[in-house]
PDB file of N, CA and C in Angstrom:
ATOM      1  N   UNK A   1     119.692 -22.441 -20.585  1.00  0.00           N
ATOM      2  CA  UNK A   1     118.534 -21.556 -20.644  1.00  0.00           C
ATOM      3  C   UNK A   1     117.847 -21.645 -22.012  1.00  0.00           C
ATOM      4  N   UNK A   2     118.741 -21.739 -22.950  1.00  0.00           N
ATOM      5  CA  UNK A   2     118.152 -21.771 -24.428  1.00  0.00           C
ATOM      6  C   UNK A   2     117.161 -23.085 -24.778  1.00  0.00           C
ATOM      7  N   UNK A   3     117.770 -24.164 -23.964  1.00  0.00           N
ATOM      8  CA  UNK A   3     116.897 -24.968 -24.014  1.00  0.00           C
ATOM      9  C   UNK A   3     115.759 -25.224 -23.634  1.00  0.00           C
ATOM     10  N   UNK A   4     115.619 -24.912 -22.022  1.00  0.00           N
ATOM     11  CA  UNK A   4     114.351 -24.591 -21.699  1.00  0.00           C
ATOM     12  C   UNK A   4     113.603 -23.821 -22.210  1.00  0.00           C
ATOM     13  N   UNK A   5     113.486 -22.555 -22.653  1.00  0.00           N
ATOM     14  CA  UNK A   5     113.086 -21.837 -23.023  1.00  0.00           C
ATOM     15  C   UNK A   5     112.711 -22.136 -24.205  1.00  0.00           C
ATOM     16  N   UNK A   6     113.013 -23.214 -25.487  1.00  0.00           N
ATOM     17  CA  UNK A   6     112.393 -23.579 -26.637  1.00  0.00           C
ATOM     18  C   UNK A   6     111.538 -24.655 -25.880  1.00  0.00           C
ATOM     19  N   UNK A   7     111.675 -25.668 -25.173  1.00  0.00           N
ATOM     20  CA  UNK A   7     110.907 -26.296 -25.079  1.00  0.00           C
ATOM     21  C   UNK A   7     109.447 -26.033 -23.978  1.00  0.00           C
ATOM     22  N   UNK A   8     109.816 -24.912 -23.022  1.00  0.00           N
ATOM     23  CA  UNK A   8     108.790 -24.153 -22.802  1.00  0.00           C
ATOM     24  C   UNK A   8     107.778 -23.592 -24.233  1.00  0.00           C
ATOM     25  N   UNK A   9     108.887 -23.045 -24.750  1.00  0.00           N
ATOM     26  CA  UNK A   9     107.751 -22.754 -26.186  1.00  0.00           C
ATOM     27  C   UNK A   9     107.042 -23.974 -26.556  1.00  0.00           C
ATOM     28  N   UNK A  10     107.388 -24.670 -27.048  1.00  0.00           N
ATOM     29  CA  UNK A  10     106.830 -26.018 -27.903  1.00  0.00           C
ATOM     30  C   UNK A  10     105.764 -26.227 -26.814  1.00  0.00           C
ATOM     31  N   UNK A  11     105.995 -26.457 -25.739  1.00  0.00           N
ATOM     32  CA  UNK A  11     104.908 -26.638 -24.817  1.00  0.00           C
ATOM     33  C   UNK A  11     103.681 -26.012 -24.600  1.00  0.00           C
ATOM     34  N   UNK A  12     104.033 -24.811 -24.341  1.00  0.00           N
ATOM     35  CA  UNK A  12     103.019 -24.015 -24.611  1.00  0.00           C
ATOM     36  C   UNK A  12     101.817 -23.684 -25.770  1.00  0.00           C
ATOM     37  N   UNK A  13     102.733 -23.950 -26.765  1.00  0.00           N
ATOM     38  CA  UNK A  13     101.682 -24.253 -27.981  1.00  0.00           C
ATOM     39  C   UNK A  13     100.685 -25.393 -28.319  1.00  0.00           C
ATOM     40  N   UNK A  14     101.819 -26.589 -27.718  1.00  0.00           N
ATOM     41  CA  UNK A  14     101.243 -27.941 -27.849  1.00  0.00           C
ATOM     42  C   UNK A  14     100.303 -28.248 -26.838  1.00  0.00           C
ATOM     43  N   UNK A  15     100.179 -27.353 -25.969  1.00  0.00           N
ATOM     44  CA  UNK A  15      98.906 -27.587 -24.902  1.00  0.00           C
ATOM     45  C   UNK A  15      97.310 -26.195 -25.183  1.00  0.00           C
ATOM     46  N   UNK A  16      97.646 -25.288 -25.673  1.00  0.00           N
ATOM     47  CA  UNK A  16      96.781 -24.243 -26.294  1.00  0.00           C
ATOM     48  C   UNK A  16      96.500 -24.365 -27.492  1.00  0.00           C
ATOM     49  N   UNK A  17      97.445 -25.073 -28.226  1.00  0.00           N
ATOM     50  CA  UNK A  17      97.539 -25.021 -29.864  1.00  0.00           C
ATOM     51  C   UNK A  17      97.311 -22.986 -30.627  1.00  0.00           C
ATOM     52  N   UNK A  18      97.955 -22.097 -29.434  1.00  0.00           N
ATOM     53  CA  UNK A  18      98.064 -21.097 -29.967  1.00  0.00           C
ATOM     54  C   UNK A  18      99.306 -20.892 -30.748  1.00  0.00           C
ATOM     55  N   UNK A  19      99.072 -19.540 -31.645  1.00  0.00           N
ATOM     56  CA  UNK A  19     100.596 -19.089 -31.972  1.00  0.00           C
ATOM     57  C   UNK A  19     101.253 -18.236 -31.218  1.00  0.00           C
ATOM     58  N   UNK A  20     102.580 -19.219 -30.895  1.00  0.00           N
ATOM     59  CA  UNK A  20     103.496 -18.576 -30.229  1.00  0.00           C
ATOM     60  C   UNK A  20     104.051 -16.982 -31.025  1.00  0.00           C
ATOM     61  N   UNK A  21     104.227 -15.815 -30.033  1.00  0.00           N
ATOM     62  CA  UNK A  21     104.711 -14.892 -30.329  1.00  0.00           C
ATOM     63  C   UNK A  21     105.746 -14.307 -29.812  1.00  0.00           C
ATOM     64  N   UNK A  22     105.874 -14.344 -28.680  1.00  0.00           N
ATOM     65  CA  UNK A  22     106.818 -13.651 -27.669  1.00  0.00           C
ATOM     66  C   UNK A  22     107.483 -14.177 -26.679  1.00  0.00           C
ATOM     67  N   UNK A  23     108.761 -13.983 -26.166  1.00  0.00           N
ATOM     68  CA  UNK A  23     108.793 -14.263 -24.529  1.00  0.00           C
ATOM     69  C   UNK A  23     109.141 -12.931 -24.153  1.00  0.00           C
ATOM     70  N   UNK A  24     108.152 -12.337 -23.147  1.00  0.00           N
ATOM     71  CA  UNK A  24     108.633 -10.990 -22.118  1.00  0.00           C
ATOM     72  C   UNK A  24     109.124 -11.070 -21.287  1.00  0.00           C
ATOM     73  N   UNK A  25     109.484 -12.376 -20.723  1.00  0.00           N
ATOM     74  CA  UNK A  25     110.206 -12.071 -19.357  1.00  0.00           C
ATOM     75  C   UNK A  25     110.217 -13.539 -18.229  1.00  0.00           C
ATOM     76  N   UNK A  26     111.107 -13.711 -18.016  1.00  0.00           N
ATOM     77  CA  UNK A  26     112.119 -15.351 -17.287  1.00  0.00           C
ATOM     78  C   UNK A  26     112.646 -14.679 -16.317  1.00  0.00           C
ATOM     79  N   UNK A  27     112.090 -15.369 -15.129  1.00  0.00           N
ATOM     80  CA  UNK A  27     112.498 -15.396 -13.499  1.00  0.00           C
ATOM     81  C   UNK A  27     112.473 -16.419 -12.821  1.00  0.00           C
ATOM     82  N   UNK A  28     113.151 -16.823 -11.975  1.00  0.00           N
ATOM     83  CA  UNK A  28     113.324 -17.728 -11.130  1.00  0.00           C
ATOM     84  C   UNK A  28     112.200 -17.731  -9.820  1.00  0.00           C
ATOM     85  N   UNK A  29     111.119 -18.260  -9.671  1.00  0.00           N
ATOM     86  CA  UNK A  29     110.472 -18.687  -8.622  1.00  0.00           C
ATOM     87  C   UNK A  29     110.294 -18.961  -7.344  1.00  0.00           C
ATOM     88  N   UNK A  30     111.130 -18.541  -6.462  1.00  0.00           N
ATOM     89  CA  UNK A  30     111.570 -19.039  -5.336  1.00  0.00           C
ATOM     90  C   UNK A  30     110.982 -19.079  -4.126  1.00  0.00           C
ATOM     91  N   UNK A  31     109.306 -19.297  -4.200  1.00  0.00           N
ATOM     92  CA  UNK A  31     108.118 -20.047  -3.545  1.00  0.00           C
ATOM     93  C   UNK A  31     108.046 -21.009  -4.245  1.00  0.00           C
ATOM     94  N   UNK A  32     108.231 -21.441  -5.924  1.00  0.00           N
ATOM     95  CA  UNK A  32     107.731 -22.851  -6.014  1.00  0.00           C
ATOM     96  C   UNK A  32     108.997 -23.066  -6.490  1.00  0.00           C
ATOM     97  N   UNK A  33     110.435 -22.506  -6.683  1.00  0.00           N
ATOM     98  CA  UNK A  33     111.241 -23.370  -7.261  1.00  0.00           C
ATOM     99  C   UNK A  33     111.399 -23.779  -9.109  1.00  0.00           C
ATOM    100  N   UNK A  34     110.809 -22.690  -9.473  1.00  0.00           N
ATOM    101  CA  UNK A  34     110.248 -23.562 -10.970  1.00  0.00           C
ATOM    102  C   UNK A  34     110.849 -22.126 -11.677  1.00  0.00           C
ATOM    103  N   UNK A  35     111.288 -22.121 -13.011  1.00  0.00           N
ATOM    104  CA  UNK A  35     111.048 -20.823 -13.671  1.00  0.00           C
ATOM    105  C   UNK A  35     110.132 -20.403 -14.310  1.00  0.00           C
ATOM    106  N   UNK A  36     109.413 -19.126 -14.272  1.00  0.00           N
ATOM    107  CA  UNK A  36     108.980 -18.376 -14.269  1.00  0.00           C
ATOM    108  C   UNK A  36     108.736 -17.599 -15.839  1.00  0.00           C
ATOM    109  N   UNK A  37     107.727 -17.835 -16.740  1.00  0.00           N
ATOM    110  CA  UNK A  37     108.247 -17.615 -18.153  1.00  0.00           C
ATOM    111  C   UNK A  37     106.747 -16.825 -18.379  1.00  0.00           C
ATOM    112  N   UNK A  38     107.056 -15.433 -18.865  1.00  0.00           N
ATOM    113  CA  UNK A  38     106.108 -14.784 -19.096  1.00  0.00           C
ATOM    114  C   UNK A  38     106.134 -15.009 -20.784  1.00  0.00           C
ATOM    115  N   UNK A  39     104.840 -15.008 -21.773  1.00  0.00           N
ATOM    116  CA  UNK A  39     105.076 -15.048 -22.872  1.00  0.00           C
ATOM    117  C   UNK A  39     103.539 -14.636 -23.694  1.00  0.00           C
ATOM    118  N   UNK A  40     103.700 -14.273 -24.525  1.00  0.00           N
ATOM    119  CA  UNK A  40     102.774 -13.911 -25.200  1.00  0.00           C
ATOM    120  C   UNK A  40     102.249 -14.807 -26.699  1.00  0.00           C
ATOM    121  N   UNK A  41     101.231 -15.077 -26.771  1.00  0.00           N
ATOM    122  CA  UNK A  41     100.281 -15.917 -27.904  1.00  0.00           C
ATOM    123  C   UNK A  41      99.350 -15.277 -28.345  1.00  0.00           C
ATOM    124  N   UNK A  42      99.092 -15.909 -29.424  1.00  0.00           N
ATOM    125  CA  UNK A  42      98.078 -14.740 -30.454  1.00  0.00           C
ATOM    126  C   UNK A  42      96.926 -15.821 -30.269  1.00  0.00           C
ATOM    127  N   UNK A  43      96.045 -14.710 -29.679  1.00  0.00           N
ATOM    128  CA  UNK A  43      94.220 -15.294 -29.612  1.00  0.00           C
ATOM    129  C   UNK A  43      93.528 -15.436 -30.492  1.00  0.00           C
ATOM    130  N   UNK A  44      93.711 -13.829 -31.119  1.00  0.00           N
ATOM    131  CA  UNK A  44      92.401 -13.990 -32.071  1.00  0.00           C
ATOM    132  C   UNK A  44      93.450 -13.353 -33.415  1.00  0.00           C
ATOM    133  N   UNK A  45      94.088 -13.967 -34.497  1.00  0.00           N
ATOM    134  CA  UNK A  45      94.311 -13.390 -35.700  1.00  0.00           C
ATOM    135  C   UNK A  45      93.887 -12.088 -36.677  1.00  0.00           C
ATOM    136  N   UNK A  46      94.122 -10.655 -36.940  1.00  0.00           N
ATOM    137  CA  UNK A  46      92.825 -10.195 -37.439  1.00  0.00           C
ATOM    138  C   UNK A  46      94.034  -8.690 -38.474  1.00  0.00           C
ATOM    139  N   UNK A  47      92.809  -8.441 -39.098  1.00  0.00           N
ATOM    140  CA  UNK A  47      93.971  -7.599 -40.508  1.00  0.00           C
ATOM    141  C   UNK A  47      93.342  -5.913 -39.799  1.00  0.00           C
ATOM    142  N   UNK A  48      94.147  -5.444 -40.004  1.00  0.00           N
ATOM    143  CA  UNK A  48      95.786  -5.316 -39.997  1.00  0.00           C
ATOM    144  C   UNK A  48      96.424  -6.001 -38.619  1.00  0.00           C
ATOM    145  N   UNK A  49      97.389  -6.440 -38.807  1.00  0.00           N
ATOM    146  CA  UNK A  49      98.647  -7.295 -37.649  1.00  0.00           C
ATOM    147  C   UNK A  49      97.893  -6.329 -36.617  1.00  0.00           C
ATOM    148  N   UNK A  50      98.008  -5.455 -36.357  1.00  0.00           N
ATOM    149  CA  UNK A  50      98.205  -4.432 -35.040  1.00  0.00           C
ATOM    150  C   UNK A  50      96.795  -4.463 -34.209  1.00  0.00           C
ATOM    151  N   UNK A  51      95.973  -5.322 -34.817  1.00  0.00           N
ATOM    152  CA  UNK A  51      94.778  -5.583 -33.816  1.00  0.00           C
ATOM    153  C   UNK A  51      94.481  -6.980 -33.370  1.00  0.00           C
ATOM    154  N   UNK A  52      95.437  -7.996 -33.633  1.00  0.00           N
ATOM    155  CA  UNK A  52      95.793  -8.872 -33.305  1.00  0.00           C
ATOM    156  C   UNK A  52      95.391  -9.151 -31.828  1.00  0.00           C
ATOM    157  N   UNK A  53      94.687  -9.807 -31.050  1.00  0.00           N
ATOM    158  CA  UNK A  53      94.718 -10.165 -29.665  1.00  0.00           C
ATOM    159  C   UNK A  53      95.346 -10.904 -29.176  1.00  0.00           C
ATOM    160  N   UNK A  54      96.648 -10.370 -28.334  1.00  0.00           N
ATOM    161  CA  UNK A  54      97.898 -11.102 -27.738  1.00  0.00           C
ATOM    162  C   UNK A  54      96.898 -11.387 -26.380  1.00  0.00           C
ATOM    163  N   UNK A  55      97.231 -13.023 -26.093  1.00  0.00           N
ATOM    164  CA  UNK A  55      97.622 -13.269 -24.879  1.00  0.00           C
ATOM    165  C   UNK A  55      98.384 -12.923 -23.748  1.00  0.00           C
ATOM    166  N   UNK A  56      98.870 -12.837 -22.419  1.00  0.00           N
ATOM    167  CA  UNK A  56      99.919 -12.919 -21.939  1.00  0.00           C
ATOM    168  C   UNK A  56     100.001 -14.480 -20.884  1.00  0.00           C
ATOM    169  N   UNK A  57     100.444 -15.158 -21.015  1.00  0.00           N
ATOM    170  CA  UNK A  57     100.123 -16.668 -20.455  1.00  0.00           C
ATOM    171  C   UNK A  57     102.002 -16.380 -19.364  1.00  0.00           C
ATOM    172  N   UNK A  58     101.265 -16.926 -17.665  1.00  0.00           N
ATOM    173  CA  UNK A  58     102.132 -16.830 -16.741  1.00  0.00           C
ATOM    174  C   UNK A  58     102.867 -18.625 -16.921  1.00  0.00           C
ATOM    175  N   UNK A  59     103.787 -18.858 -17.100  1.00  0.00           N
ATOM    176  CA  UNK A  59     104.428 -20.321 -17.235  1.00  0.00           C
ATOM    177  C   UNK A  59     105.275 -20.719 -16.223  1.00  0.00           C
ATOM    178  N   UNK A  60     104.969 -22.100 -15.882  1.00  0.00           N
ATOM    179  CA  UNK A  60     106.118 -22.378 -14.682  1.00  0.00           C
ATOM    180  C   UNK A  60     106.632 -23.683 -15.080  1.00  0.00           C
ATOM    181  N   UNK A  61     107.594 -23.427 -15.035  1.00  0.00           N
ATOM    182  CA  UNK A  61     108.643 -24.930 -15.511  1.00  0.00           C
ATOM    183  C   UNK A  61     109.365 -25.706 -14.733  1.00  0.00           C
ATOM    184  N   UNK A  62     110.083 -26.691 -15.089  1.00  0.00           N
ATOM    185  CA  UNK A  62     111.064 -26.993 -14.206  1.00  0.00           C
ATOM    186  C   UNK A  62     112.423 -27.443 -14.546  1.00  0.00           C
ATOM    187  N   UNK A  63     113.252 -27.413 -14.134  1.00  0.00           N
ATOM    188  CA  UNK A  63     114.881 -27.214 -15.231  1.00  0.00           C
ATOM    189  C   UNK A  63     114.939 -27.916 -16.114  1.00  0.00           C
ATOM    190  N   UNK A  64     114.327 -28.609 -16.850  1.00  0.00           N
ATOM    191  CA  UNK A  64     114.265 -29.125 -17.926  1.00  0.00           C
ATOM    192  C   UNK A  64     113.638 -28.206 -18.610  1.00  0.00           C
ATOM    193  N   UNK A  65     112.585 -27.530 -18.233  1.00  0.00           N
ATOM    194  CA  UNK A  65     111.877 -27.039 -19.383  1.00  0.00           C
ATOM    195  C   UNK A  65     110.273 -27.383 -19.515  1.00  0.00           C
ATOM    196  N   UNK A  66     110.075 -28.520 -18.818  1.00  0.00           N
ATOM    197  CA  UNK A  66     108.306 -29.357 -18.619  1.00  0.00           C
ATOM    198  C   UNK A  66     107.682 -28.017 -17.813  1.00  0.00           C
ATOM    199  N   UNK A  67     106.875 -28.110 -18.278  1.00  0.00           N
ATOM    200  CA  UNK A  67     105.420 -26.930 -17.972  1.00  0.00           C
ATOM    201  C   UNK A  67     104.806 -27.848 -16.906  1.00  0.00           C
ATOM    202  N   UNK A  68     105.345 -27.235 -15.774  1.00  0.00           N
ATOM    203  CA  UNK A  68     104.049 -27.458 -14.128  1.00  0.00           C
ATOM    204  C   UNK A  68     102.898 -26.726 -14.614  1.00  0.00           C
ATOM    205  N   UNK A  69     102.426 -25.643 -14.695  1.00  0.00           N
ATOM    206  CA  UNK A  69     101.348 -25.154 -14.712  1.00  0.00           C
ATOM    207  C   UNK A  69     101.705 -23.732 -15.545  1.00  0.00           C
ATOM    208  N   UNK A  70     100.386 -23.307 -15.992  1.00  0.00           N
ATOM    209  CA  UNK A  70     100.338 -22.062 -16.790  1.00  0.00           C
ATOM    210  C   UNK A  70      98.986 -21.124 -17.007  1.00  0.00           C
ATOM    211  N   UNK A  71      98.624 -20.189 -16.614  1.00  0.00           N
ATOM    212  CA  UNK A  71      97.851 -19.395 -17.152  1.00  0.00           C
ATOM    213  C   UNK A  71      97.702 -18.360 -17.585  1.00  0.00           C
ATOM    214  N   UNK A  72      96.634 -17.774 -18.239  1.00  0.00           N
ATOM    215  CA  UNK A  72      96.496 -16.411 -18.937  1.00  0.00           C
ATOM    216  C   UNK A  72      96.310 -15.477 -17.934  1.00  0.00           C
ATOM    217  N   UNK A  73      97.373 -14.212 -18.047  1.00  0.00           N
ATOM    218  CA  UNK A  73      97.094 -13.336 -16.907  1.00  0.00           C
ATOM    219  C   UNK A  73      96.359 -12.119 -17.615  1.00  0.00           C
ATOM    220  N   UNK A  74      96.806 -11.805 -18.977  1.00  0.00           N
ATOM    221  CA  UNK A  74      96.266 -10.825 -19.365  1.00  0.00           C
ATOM    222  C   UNK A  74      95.745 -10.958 -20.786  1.00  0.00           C
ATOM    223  N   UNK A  75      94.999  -9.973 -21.188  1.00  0.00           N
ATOM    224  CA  UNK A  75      95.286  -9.562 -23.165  1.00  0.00           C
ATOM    225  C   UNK A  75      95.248  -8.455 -23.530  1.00  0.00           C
ATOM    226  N   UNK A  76      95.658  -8.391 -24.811  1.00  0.00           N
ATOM    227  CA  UNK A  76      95.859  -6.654 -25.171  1.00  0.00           C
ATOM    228  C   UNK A  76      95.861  -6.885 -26.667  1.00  0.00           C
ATOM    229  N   UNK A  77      95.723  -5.610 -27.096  1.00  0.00           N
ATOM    230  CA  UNK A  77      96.111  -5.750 -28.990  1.00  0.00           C
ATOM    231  C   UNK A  77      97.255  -5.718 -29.053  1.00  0.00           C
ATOM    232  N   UNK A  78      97.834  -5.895 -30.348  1.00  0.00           N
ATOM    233  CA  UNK A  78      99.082  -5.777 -30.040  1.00  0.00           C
ATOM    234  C   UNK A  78      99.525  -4.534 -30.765  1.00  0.00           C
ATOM    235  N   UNK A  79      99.079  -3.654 -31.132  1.00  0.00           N
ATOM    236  CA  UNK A  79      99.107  -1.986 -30.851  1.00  0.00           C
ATOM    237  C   UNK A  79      98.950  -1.364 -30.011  1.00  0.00           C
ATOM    238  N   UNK A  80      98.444  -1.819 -28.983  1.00  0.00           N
ATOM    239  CA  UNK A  80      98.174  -0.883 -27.698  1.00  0.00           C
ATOM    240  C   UNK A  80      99.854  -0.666 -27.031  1.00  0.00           C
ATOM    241  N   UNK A  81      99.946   0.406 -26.432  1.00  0.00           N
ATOM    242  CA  UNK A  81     101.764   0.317 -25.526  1.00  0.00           C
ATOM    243  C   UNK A  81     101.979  -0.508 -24.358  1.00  0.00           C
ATOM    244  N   UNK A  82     102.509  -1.470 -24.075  1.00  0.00           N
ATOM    245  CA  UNK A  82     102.757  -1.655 -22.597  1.00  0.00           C
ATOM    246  C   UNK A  82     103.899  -1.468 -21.755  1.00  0.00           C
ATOM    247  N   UNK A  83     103.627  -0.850 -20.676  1.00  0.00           N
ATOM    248  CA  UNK A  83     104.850  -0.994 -19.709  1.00  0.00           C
ATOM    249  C   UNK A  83     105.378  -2.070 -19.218  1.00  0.00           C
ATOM    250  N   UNK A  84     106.461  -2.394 -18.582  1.00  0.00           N
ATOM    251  CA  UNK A  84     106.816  -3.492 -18.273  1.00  0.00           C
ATOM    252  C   UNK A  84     106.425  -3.678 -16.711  1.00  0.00           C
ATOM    253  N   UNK A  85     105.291  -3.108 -16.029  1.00  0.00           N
ATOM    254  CA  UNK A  85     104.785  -3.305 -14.899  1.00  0.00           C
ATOM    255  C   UNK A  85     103.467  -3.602 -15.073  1.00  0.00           C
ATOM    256  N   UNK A  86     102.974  -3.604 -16.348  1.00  0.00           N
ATOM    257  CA  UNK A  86     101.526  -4.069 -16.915  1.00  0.00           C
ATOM    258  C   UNK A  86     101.711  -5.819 -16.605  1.00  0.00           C
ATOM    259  N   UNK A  87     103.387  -6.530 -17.089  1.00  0.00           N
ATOM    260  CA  UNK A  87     103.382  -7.876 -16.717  1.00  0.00           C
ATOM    261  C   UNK A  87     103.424  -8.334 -15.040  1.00  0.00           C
TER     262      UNK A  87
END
């Protein structure tokens, strides 16, 4: 898991060229078979930290770790609260 999960990262960056920030949340797929990697990237940089515009980018992998497909589902500051049903 540790592995995929870094190289999901690296991936993710190396195809957005965003900064990686987060992972919220890894599930198993079982319509496409792939895992499932919720994660968060910083959009827009901005002072103070806490207005920062996080991404939330939906990721799908495959046991290695290679990125099938990925998109942005949401954004938020990253002061605002979220629940974990907002992902």
């Amino acid at each position: 898991m540790k592995l995929l999960l870094e190289r999901v990262k690296k991936g993710i960056v190396d195809l957005t060229s965003l900064k990686f920030n987060t992972i919220v949340e890894v599930s198993m797929d079982d319509e496409t078979h792939t895992h499932r990697v919720l994660c968060e990237l910083v959009e827009r940089k901005a002072i103070p930290d806490s207005m920062d515009l996080l991404g939330v980018y939906e990721i799908h992998a495959d046991d290695s770790g290679f990125i099938q497909t990925f998109k942005r589902v949401s954004m938020r500051k990253r002061g605002d609260a979220v629940s974990a049903s907002e992902y």
